[in-house]
N, C-alpha and C. Protein backbone atom coordinates (compact mmCIF):
# COMPACT_ATOMS: atom_id res chain seq x y z
N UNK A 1 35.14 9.02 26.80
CA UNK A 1 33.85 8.52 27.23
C UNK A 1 32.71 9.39 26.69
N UNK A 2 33.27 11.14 26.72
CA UNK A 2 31.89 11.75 26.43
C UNK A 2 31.58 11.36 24.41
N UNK A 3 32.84 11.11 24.16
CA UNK A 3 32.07 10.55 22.46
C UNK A 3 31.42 9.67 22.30
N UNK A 4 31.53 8.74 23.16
CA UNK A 4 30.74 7.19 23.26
C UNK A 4 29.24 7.69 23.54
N UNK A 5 29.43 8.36 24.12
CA UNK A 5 27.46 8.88 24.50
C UNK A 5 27.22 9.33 23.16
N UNK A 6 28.39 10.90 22.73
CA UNK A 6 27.69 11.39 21.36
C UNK A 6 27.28 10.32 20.39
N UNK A 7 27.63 9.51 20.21
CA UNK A 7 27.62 8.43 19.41
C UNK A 7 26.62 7.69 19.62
N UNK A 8 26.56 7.58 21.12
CA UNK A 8 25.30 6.44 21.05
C UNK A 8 24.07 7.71 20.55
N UNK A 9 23.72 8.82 21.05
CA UNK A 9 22.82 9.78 21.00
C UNK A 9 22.61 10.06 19.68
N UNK A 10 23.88 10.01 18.67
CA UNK A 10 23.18 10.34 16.95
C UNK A 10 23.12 8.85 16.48
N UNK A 11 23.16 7.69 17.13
CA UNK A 11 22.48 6.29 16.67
C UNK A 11 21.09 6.28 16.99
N UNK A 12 20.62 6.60 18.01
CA UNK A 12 19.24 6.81 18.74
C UNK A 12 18.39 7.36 17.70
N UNK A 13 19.36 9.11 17.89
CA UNK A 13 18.58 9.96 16.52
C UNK A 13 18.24 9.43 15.27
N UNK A 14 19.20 8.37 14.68
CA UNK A 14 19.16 8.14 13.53
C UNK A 14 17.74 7.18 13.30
N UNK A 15 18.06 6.26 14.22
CA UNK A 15 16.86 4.92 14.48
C UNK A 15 15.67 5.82 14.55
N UNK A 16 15.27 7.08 15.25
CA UNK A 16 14.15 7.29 15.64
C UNK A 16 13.56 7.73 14.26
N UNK A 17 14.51 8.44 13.52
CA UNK A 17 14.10 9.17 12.22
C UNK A 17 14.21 8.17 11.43
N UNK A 18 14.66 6.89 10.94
CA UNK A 18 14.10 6.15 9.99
C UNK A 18 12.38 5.89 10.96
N UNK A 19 12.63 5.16 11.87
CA UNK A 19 11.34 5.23 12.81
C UNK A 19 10.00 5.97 11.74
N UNK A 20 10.57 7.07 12.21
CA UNK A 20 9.81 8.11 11.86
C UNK A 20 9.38 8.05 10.20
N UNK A 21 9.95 7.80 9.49
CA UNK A 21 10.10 7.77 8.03
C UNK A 21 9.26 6.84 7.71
N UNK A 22 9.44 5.66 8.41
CA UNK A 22 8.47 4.14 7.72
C UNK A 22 7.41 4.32 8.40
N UNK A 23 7.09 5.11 9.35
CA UNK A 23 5.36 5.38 10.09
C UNK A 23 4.83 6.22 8.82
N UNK A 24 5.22 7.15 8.06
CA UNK A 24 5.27 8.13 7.60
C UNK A 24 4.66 7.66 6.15
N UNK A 25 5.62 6.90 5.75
CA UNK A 25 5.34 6.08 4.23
C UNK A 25 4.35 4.64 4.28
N UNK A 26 4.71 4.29 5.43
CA UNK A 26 3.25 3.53 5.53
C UNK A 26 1.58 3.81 5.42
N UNK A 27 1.82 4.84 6.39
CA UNK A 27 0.45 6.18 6.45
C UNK A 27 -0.15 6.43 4.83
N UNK A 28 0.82 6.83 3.72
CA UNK A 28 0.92 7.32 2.54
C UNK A 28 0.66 5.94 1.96
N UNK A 29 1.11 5.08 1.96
CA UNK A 29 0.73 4.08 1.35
C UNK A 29 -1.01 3.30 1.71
N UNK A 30 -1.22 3.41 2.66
CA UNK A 30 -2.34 2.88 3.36
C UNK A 30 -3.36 4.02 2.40
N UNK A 31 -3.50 5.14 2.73
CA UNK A 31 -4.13 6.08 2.03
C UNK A 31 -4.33 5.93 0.67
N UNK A 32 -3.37 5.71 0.04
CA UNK A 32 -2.89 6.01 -1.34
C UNK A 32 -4.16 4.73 -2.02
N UNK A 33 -3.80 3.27 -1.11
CA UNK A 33 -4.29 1.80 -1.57
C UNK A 33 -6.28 2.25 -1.23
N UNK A 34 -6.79 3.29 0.14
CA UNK A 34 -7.87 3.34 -0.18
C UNK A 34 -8.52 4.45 -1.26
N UNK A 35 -7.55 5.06 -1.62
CA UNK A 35 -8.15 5.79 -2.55
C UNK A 35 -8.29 5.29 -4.00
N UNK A 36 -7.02 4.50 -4.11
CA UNK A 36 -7.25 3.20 -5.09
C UNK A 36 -8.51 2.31 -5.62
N UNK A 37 -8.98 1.78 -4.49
CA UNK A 37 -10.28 0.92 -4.26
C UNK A 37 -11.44 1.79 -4.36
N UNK A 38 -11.21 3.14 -3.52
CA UNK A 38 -12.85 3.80 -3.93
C UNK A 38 -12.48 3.94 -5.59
N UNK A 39 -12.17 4.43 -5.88
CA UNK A 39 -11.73 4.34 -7.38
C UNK A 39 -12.74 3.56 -8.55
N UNK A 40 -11.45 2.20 -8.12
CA UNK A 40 -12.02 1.10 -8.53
C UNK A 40 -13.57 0.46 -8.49
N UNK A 41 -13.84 0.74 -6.77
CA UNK A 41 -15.41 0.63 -6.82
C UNK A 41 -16.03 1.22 -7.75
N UNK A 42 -16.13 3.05 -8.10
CA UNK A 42 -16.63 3.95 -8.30
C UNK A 42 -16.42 3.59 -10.24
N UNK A 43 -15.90 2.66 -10.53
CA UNK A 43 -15.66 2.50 -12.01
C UNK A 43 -16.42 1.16 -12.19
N UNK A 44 -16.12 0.45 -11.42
CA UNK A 44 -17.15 -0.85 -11.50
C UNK A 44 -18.43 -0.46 -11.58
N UNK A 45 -19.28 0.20 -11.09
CA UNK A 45 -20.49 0.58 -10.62
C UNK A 45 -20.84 1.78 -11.50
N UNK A 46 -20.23 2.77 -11.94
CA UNK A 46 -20.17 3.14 -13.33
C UNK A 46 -20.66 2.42 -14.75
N UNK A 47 -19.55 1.50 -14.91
CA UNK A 47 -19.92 0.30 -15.74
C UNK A 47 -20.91 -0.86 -15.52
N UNK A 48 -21.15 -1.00 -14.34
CA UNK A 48 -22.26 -1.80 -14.33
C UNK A 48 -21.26 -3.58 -14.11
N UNK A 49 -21.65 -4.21 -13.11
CA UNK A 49 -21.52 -5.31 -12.73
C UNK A 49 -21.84 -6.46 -14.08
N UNK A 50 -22.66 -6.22 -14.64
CA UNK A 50 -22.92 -6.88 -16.25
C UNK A 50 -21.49 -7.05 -17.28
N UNK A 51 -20.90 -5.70 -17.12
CA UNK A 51 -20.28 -6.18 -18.39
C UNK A 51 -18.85 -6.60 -17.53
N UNK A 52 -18.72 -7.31 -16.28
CA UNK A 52 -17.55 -8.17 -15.61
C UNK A 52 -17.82 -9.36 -15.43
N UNK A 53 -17.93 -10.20 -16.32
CA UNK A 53 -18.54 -11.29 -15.73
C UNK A 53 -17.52 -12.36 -15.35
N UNK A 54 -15.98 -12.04 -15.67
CA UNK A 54 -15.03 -12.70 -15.00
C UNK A 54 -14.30 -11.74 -13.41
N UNK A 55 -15.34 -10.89 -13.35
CA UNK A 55 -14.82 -10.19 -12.29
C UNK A 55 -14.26 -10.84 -10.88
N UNK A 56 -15.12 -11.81 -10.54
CA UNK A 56 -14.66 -12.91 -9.39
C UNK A 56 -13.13 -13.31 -9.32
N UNK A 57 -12.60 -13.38 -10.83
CA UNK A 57 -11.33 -13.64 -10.73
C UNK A 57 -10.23 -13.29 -10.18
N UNK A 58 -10.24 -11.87 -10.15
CA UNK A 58 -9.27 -11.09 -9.19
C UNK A 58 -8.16 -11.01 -10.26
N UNK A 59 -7.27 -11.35 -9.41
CA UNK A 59 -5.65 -10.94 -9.88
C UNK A 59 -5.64 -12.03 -11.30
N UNK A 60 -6.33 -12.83 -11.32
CA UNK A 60 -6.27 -13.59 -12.81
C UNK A 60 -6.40 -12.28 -13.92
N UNK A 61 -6.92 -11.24 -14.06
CA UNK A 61 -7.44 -10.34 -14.72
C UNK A 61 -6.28 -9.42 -15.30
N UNK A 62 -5.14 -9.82 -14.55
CA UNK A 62 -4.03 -8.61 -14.75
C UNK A 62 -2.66 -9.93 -14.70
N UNK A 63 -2.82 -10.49 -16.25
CA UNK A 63 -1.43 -11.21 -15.72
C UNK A 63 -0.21 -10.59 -15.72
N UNK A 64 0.21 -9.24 -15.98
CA UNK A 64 1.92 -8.77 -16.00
C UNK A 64 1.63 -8.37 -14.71
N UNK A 65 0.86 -8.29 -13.51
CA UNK A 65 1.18 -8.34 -12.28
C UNK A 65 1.13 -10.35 -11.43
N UNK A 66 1.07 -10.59 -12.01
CA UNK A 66 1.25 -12.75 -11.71
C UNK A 66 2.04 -12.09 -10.56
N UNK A 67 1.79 -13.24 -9.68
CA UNK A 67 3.09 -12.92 -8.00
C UNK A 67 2.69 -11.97 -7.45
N UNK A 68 2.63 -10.57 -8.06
CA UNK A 68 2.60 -9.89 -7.01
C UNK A 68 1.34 -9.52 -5.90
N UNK A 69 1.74 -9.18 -5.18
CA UNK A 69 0.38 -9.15 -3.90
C UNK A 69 -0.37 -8.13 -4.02
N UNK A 70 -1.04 -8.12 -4.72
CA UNK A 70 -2.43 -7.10 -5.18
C UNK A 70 -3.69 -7.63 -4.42
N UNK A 71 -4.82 -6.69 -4.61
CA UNK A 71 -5.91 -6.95 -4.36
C UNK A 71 -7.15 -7.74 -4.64
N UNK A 72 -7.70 -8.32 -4.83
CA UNK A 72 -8.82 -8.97 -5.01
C UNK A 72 -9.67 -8.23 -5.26
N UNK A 73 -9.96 -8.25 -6.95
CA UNK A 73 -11.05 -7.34 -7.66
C UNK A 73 -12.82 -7.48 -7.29
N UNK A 74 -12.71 -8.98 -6.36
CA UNK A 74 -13.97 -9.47 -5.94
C UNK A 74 -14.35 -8.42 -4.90
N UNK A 75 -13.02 -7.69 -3.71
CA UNK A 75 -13.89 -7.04 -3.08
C UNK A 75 -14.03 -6.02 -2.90
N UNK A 76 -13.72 -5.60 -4.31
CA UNK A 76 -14.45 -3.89 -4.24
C UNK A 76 -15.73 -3.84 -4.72
């Protein structure tokens, strides 16, 4: 019986530490995507709104990313 506890107790552990891991890499990712965008703002506005004049388009602008879930260049 007392292994059945150890067992349940390093399943717990285990769950809490992936837990822990995807709070962790989410955080890093969230960060990572606004530092991205100031970026991006900070290069748009550099260059000047003039020379984008398909800028509205967004993800049309980058077709070897097609599908994937990117951002919308309109709202930076």
């Amino acid at each position: 019986m007392n292994e059945i506890i150890m067992y349940g107790n390093l399943l717990s552990d285990i769950k809490r530490r992936i837990q822990q891991a995807q709070a962790k890499a989410i955080l890093s990712v969230n960060a990572e995507m606004i530092l991205m965008y100031w970026d991006i703002k900070n290069m748009k506005v550099q260059w000047g709104n003039s020379l984008f004049p398909n800028w509205k388009k967004g993800n049309n602008l980058f077709p070897k990313f097609h599908g994937a879930i990117l951002f919308c260049l309109c709202n930076v």
